[in-house]
C-alpha atoms as a PDB file:
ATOM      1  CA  UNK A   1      -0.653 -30.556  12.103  1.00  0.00           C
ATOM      2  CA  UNK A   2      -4.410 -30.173  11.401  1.00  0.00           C
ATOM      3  CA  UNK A   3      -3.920 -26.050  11.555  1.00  0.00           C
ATOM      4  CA  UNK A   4      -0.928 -23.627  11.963  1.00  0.00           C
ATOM      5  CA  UNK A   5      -1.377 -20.373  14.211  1.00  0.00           C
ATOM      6  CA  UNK A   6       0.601 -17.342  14.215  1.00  0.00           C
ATOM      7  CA  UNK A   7       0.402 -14.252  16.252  1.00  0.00           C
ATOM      8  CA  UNK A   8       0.585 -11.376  13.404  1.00  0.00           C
ATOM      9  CA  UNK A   9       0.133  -8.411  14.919  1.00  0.00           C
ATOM     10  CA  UNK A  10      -0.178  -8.233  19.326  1.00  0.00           C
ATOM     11  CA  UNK A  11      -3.510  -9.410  20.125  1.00  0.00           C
ATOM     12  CA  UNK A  12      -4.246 -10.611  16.575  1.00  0.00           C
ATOM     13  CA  UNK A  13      -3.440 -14.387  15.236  1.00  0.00           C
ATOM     14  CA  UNK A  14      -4.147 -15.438  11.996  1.00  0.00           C
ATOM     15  CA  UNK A  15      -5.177 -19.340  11.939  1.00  0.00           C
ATOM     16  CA  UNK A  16      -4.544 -21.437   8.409  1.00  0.00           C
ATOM     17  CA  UNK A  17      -7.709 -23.615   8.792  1.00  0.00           C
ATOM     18  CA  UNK A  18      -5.913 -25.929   6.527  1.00  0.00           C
ATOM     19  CA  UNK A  19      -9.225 -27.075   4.798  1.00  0.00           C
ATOM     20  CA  UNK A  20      -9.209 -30.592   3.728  1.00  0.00           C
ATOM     21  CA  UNK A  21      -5.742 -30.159   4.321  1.00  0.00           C
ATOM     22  CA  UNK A  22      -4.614 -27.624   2.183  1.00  0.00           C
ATOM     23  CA  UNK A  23      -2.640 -24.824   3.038  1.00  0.00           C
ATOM     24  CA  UNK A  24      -2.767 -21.055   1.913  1.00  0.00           C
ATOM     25  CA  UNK A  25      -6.278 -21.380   0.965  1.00  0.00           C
ATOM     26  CA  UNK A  26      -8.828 -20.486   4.279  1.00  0.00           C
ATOM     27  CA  UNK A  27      -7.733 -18.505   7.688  1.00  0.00           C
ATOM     28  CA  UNK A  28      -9.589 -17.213  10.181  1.00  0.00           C
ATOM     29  CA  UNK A  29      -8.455 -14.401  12.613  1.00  0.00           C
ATOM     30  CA  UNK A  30      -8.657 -14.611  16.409  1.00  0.00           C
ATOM     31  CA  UNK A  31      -8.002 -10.717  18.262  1.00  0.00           C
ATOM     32  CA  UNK A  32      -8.404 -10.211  22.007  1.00  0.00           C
ATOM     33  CA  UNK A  33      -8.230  -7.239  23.896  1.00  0.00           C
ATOM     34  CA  UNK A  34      -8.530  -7.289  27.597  1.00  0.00           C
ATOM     35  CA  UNK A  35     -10.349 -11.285  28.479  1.00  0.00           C
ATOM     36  CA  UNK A  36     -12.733 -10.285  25.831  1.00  0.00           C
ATOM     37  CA  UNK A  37     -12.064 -12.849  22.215  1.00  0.00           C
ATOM     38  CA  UNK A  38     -13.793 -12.377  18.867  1.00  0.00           C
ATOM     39  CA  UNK A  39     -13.407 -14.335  15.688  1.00  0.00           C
ATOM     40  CA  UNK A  40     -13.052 -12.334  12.388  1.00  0.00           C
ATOM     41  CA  UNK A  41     -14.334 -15.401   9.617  1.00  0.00           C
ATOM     42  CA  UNK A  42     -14.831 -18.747  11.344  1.00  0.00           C
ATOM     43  CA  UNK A  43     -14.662 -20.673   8.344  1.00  0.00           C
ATOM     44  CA  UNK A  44     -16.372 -24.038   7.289  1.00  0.00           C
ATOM     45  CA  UNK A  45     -18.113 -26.800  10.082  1.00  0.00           C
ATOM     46  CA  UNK A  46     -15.274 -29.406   8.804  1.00  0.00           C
ATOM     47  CA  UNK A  47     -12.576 -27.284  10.635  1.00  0.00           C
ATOM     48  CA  UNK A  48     -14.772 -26.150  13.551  1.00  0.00           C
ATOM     49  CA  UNK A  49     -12.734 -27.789  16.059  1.00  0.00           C
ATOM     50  CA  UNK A  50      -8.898 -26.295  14.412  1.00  0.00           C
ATOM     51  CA  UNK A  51     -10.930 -22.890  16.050  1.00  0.00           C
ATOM     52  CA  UNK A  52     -11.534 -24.514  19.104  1.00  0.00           C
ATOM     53  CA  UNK A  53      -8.388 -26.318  19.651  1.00  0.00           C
ATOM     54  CA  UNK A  54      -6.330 -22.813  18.432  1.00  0.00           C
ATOM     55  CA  UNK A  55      -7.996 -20.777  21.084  1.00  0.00           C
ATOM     56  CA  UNK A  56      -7.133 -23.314  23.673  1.00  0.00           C
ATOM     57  CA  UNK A  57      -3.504 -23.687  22.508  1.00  0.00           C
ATOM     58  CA  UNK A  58      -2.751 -19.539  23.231  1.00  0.00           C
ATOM     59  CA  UNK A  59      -5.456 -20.101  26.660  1.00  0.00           C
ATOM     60  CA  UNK A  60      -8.093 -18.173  25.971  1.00  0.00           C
ATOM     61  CA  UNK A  61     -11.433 -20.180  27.947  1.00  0.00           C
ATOM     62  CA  UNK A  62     -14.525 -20.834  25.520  1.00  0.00           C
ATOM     63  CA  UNK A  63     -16.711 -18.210  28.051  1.00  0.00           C
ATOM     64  CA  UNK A  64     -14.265 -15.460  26.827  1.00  0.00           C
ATOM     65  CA  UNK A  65     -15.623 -15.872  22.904  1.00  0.00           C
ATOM     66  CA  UNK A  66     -17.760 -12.418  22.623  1.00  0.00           C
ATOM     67  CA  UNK A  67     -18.279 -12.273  18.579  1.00  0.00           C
ATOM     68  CA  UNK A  68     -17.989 -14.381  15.476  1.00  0.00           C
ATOM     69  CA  UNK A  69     -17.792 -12.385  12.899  1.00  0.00           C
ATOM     70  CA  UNK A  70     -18.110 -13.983   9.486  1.00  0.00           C
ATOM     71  CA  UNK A  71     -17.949 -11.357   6.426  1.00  0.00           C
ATOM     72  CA  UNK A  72     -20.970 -13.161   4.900  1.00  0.00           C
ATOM     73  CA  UNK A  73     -22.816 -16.583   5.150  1.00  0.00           C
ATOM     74  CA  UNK A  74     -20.963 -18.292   2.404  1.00  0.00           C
ATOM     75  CA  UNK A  75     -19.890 -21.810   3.639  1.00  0.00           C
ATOM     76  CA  UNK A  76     -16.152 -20.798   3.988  1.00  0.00           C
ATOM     77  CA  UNK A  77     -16.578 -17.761   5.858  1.00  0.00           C
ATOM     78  CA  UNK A  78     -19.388 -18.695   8.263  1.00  0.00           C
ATOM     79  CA  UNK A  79     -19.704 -22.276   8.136  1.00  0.00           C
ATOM     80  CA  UNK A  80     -18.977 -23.533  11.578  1.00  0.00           C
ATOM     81  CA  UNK A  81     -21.050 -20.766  13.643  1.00  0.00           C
ATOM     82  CA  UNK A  82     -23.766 -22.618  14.792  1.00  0.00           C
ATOM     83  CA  UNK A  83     -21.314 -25.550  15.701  1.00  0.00           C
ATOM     84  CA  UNK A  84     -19.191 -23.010  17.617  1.00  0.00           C
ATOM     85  CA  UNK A  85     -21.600 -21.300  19.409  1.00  0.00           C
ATOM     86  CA  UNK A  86     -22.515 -24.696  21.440  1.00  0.00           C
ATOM     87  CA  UNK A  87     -18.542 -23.918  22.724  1.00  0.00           C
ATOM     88  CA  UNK A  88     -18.797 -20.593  23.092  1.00  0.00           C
ATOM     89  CA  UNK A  89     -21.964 -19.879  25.103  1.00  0.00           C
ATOM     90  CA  UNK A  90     -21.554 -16.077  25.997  1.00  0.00           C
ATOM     91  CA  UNK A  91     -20.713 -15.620  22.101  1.00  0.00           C
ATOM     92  CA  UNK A  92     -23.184 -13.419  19.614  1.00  0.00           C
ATOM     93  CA  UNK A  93     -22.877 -13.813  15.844  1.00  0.00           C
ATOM     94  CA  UNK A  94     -23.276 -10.465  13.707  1.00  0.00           C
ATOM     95  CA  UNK A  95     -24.339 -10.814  10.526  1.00  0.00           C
ATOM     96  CA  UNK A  96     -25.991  -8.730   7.795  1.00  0.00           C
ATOM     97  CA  UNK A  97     -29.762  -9.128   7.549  1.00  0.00           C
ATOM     98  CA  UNK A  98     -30.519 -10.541   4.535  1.00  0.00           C
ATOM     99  CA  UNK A  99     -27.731 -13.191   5.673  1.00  0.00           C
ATOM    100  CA  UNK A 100     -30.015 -13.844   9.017  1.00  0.00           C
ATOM    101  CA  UNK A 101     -32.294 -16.667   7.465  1.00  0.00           C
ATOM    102  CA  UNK A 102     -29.556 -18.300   6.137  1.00  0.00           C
ATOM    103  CA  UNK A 103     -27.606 -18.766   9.350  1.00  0.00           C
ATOM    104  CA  UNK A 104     -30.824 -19.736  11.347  1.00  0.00           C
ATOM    105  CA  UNK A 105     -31.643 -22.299   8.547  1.00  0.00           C
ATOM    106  CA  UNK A 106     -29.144 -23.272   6.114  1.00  0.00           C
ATOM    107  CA  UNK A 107     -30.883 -26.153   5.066  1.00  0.00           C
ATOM    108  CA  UNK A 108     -33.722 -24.221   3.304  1.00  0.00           C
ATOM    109  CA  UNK A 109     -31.129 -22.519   0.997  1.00  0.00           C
ATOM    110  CA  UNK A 110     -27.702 -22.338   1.425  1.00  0.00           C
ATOM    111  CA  UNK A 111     -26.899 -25.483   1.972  1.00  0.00           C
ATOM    112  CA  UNK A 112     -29.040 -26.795  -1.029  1.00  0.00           C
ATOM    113  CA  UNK A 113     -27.202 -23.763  -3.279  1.00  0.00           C
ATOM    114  CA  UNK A 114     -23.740 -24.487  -1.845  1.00  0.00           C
ATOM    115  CA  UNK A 115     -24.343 -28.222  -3.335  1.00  0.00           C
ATOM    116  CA  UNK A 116     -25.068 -27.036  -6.414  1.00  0.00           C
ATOM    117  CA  UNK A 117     -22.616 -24.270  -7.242  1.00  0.00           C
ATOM    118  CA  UNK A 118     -19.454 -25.847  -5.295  1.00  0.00           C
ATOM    119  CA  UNK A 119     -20.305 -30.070  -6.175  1.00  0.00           C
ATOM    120  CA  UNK A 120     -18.059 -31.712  -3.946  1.00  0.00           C
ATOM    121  CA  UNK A 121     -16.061 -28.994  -2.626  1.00  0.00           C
ATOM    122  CA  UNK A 122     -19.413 -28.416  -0.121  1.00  0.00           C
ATOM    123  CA  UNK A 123     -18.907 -32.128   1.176  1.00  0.00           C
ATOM    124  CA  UNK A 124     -15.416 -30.723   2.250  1.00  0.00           C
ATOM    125  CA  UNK A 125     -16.685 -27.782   3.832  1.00  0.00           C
ATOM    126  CA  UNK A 126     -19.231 -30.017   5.704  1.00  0.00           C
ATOM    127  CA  UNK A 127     -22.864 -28.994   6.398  1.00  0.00           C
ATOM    128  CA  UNK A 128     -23.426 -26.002   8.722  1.00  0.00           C
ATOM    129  CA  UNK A 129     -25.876 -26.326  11.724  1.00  0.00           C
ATOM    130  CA  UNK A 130     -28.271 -23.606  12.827  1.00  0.00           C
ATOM    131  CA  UNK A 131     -27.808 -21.386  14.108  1.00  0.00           C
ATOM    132  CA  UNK A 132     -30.333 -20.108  17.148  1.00  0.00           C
ATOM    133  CA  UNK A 133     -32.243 -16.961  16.375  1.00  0.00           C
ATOM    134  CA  UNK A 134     -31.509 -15.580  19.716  1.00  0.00           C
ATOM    135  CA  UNK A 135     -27.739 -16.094  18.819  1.00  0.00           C
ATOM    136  CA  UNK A 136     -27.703 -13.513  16.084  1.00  0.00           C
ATOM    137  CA  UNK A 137     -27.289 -10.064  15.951  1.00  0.00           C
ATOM    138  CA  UNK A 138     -28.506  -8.155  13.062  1.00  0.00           C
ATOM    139  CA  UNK A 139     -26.008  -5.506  11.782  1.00  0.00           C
ATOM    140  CA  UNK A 140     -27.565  -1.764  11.511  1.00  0.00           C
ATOM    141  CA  UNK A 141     -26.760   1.448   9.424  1.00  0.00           C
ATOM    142  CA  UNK A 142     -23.424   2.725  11.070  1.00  0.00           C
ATOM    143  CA  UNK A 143     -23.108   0.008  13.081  1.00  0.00           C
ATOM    144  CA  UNK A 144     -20.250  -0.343  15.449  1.00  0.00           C
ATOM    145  CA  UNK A 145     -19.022  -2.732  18.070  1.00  0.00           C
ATOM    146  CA  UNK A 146     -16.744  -2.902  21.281  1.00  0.00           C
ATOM    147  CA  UNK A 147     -13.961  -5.514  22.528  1.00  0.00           C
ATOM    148  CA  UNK A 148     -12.515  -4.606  25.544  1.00  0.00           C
ATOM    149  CA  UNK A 149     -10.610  -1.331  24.236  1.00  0.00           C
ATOM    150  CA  UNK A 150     -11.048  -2.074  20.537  1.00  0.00           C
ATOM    151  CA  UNK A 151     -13.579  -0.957  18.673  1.00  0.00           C
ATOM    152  CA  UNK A 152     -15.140  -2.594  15.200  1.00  0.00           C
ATOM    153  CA  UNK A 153     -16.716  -0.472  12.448  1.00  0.00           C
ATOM    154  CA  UNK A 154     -18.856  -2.627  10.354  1.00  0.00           C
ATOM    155  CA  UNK A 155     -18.790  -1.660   6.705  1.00  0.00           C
ATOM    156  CA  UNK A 156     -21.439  -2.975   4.673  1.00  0.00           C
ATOM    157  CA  UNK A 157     -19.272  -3.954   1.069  1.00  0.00           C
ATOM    158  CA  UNK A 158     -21.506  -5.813  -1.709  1.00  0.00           C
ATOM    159  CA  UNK A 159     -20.325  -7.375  -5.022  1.00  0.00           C
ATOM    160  CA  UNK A 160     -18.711 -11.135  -3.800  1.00  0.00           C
ATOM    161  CA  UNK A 161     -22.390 -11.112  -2.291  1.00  0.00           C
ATOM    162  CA  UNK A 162     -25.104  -8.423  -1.731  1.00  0.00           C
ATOM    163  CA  UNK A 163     -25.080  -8.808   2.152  1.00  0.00           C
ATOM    164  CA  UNK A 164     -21.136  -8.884   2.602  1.00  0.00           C
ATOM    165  CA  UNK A 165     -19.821  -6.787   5.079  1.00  0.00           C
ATOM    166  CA  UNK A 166     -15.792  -5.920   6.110  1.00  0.00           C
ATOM    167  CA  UNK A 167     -15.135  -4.797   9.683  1.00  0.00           C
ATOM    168  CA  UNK A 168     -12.340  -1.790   9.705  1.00  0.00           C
ATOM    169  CA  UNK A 169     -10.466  -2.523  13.738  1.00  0.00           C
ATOM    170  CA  UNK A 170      -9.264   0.248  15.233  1.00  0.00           C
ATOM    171  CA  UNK A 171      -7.032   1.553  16.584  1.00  0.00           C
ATOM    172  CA  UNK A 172      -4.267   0.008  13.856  1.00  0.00           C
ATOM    173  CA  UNK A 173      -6.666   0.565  10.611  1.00  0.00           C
ATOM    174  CA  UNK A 174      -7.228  -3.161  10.068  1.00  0.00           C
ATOM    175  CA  UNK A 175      -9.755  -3.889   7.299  1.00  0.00           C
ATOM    176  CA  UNK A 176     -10.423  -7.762   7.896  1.00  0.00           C
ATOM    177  CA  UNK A 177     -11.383  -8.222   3.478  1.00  0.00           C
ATOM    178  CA  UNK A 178     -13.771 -10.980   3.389  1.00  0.00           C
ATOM    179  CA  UNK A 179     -14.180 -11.394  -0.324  1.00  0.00           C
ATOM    180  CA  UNK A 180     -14.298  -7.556  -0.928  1.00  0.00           C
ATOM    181  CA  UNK A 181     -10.981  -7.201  -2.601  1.00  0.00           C
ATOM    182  CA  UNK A 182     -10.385 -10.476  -3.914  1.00  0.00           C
ATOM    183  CA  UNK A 183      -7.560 -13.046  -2.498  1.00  0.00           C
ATOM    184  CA  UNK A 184      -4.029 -11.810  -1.696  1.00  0.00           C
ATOM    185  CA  UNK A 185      -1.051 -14.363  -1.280  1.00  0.00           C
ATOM    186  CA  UNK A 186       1.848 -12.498   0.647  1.00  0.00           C
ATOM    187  CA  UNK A 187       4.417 -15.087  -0.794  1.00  0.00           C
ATOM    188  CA  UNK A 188       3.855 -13.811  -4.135  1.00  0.00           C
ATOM    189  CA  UNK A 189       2.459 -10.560  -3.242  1.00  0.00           C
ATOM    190  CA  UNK A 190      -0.372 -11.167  -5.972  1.00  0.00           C
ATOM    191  CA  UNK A 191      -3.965 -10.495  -5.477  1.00  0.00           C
ATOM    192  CA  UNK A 192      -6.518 -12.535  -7.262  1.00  0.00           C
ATOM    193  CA  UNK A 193     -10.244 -12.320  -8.009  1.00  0.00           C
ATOM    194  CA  UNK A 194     -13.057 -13.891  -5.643  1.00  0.00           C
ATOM    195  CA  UNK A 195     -16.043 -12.824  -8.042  1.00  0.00           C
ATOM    196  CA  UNK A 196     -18.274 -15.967  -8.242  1.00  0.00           C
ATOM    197  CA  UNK A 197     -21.480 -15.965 -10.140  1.00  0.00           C
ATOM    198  CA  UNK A 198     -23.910 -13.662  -9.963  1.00  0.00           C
ATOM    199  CA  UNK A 199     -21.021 -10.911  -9.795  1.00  0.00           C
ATOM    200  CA  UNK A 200     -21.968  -7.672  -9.278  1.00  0.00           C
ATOM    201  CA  UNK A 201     -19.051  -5.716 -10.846  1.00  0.00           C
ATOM    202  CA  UNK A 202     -20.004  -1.840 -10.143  1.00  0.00           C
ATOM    203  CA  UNK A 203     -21.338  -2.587  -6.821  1.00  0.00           C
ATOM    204  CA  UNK A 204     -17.822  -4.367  -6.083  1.00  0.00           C
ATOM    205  CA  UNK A 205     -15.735  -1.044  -7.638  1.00  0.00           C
ATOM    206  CA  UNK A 206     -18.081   1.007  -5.204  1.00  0.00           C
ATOM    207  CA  UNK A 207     -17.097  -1.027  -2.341  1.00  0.00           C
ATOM    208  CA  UNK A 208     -13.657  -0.907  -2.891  1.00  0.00           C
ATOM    209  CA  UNK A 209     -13.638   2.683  -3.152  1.00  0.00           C
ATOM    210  CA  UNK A 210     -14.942   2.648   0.071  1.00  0.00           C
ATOM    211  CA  UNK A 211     -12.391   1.112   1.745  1.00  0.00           C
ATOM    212  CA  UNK A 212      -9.612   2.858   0.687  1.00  0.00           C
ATOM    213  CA  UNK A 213     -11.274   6.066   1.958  1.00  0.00           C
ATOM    214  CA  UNK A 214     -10.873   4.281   5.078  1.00  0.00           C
ATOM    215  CA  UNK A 215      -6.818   5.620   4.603  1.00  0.00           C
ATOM    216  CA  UNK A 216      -6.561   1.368   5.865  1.00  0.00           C
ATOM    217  CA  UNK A 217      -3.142   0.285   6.804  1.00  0.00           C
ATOM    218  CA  UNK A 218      -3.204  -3.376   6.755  1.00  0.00           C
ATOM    219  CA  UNK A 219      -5.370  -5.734   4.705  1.00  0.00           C
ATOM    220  CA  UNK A 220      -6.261  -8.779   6.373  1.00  0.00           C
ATOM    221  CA  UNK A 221      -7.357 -11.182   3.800  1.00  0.00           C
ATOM    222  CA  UNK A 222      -9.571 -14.118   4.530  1.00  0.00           C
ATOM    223  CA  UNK A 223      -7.971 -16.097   1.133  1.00  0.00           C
ATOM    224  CA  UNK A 224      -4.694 -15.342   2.690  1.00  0.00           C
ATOM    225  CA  UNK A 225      -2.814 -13.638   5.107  1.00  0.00           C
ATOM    226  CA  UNK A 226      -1.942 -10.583   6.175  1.00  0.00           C
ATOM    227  CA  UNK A 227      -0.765  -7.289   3.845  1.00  0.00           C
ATOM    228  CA  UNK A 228       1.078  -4.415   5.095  1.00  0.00           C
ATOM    229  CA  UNK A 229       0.020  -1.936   2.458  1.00  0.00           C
ATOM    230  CA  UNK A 230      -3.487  -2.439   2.622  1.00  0.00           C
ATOM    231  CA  UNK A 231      -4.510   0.758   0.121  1.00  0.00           C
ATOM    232  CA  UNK A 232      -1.890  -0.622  -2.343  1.00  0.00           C
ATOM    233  CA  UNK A 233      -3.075  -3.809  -2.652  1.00  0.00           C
ATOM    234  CA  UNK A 234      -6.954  -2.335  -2.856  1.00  0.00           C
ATOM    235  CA  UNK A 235      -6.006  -0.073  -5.264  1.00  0.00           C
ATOM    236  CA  UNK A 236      -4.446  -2.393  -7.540  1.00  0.00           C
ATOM    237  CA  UNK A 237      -7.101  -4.963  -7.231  1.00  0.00           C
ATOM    238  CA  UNK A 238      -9.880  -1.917  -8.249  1.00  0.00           C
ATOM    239  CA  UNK A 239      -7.347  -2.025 -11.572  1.00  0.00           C
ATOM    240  CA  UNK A 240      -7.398  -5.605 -11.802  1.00  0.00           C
ATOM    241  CA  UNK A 241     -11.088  -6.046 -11.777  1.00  0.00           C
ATOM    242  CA  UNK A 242     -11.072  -3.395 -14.798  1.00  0.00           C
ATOM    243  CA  UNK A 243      -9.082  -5.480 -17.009  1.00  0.00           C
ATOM    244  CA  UNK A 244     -10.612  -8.696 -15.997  1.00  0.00           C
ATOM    245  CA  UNK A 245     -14.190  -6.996 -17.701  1.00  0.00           C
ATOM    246  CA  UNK A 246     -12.168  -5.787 -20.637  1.00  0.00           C
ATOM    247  CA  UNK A 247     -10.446  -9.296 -21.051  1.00  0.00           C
ATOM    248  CA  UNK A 248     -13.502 -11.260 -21.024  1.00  0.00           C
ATOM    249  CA  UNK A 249     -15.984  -8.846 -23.039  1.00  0.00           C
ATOM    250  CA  UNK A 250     -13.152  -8.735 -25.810  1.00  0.00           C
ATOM    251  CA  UNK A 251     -12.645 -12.818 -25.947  1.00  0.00           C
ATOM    252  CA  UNK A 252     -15.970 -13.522 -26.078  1.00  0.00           C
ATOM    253  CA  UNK A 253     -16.792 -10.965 -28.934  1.00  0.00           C
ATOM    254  CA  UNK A 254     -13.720 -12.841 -30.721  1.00  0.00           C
ATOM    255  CA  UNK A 255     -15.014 -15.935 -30.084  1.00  0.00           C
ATOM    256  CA  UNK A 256     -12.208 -17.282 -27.953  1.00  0.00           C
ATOM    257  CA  UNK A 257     -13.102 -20.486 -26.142  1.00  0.00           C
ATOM    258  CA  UNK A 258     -13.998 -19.882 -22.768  1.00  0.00           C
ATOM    259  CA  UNK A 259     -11.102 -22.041 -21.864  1.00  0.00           C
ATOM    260  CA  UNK A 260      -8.133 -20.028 -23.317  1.00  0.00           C
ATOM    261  CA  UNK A 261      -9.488 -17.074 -21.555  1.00  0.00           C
ATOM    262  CA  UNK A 262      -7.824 -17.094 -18.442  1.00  0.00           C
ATOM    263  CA  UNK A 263      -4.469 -16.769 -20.814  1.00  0.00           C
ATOM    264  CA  UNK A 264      -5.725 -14.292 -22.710  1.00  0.00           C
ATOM    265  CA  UNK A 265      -6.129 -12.558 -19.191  1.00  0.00           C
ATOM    266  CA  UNK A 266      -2.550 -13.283 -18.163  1.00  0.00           C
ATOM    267  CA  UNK A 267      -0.953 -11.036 -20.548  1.00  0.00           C
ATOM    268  CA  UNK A 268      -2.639  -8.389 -19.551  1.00  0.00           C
ATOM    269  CA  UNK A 269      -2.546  -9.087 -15.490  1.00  0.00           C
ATOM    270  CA  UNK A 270       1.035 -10.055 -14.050  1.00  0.00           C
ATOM    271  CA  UNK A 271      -0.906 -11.444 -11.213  1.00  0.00           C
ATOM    272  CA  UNK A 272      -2.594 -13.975 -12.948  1.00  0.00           C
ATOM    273  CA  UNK A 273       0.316 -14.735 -14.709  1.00  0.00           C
ATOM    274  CA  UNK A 274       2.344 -15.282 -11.166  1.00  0.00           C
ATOM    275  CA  UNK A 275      -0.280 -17.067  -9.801  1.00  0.00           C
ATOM    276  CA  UNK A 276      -0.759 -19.449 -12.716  1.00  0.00           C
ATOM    277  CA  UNK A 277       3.015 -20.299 -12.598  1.00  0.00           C
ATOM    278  CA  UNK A 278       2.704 -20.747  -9.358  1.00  0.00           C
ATOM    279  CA  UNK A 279      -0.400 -22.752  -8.491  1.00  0.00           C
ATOM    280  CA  UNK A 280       0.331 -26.150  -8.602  1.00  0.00           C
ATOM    281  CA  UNK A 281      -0.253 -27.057  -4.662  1.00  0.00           C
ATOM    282  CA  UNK A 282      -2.806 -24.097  -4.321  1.00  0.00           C
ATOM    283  CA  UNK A 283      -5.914 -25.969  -5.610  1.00  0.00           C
ATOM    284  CA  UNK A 284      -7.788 -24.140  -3.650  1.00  0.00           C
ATOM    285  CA  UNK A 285      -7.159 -20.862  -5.079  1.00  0.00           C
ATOM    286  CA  UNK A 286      -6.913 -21.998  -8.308  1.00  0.00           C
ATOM    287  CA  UNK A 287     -10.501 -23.584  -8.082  1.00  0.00           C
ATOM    288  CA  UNK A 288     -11.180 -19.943  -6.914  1.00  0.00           C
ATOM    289  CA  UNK A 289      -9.734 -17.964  -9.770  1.00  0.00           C
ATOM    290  CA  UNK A 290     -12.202 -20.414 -12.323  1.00  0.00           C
ATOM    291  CA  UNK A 291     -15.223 -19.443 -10.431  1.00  0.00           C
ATOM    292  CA  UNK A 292     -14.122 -16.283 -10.328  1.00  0.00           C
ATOM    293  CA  UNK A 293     -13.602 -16.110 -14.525  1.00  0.00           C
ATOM    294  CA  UNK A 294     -17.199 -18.059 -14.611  1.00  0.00           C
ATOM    295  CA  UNK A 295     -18.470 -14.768 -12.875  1.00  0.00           C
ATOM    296  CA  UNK A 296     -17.350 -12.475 -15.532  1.00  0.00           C
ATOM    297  CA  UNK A 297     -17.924 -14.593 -18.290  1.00  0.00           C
ATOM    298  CA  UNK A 298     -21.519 -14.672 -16.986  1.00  0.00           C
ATOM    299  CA  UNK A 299     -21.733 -10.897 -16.471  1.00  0.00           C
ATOM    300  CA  UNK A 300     -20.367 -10.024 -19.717  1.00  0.00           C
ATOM    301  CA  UNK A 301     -22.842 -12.423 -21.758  1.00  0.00           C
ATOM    302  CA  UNK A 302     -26.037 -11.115 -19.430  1.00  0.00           C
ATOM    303  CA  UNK A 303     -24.588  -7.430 -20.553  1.00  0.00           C
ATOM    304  CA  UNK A 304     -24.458  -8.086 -24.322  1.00  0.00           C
ATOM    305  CA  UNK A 305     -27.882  -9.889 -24.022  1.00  0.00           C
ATOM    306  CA  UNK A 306     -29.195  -6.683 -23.071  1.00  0.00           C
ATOM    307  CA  UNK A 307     -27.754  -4.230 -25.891  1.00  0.00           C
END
């Protein structure tokens, strides 16, 4: 099957976008209240009809789309929104402002910058169309919005990228993660890094911070699935970024290779060391995790440049 759809929580599905036909890797979340629909990440313009085809399989009408809600404008996250929206005509995107240029024309930046940071993995994402100015909605300080009797508090989180956002759903005290907290697999229960270059490490710990003063119970994680102990999970990923700095800053004043330093690493964090066991059909995620060591390796060397 091209996607697999399952109805987590009542009036919330997750979606496995199945992206180039891997599992486990990108999901997209589908809540309704009332005959009111919004999607929390839409993902990349190669699996822009799984979202279109998953809506129709549990009957939801494309005139009942009121939001897409991408965390951020990265390729995997907001990809297929301007393809969408030509389904979904009564449907707004919201997206942070500096993020607003890039959805109305990707092809100025981020599709040229996508091309040259993710090589062929952007080919498999596929090229996003515009999307119209009109279509957008710019988020604001405090910013809030309604779905039938839900209501989503948008919660502006930079690090993975200065104009992410997370949206905290209430009532249940769902924090839909984006890239804030890094990826979490439930099989394993491991969460893993998502800190691509440039990575912005004390903006990231700030943001984290943040949401677990939310007091969130569930963590819904865009690179995948669903936790039930939402603070936990933050908690231990605010830890895990930590010794991720101290891991890289200490190999590379030893001179380790670059490529041994993701064992180094391992010792240190039993979630890498799960997950590296593990990975063999998650290429996805393990593509992930070297990007993500790229981003420290990066941060570390522009640190030391400057002492």
């Amino acid at each position: 099957m091209r996607y697999s759809l399952r109805e987590e929580l009542p009036g919330l599905w997750f979606l496995d976008l199945k992206v180039g036909g891997e599992e486990q890797y990108i999901g997209s979340y589908i809540i309704a209240s009332g005959n009111e629909v919004a999607l929390v990440e839409v993902g990349p313009s190669s699996t822009a009809l799984n979202v279109i085809h998953a809506l129709d399989e549990i009957g939801f009408h494309p005139t009942d789309v009121k939001y897409l809600l991408p965390t951020h404008v990265h390729l995997d996250h907001a990809g297929a929104s301007g393809t969408l929206l030509k389904h979904f005509p009564n449907a707004s995107v919201i997206a942070h402002k500096r993020g607003v240029v890039h959805l109305a024309d990707p092809e100025a930046t981020l599709w040229k910058a996508s091309k040259a940071v993710l090589g062929f993995v952007a080919d498999i994402y596929g090229k996003p169309e515009p999307v119209p100015n009109e279509k957008i909605i710019p988020v604001e300080d405090k910013m809030s919005l309604t779905l039938g009797k839900l209501t989503f508090e948008i919660i502006p989180t930079p690090g993975h990228a200065s104009h992410h956002v997370c949206f905290f759903l209430n009532p249940g005290k769902v924090v839909f993660t984006g890239d804030a907290v890094g990826a979490y697999l439930p099989s394993l229960d491991i969460t893993l890094p998502q800190t691509p270059p440039p990575f912005r490490l004390e903006a990231t710990l700030k943001s984290i911070e943040t949401l677990i003063s939310l007091e969130p119970r569930i963590g819904a994680y865009t690179h995948f699935g669903i936790s039930p102990e939402a603070k936990r999970n933050f908690k231990n990923h605010y830890n895990q970024l930590l010794i991720w700095y101290e891991c890289v800053t200490e190999a590379l004043n030893k001179g380790i290779p670059k490529d041994s330093i993701l064992n180094v690493i391992s010792e240190r964090d039993s979630d890498l060391k799960r997950f590296l066991t593990n990975s063999k059909k998650l290429t996805g995620l393990k593509r992930g995790v070297e990007v993500s060591l790229k981003g420290f390796i990066e941060l570390a060397m522009t640190e030391k440049m400057r002492t």
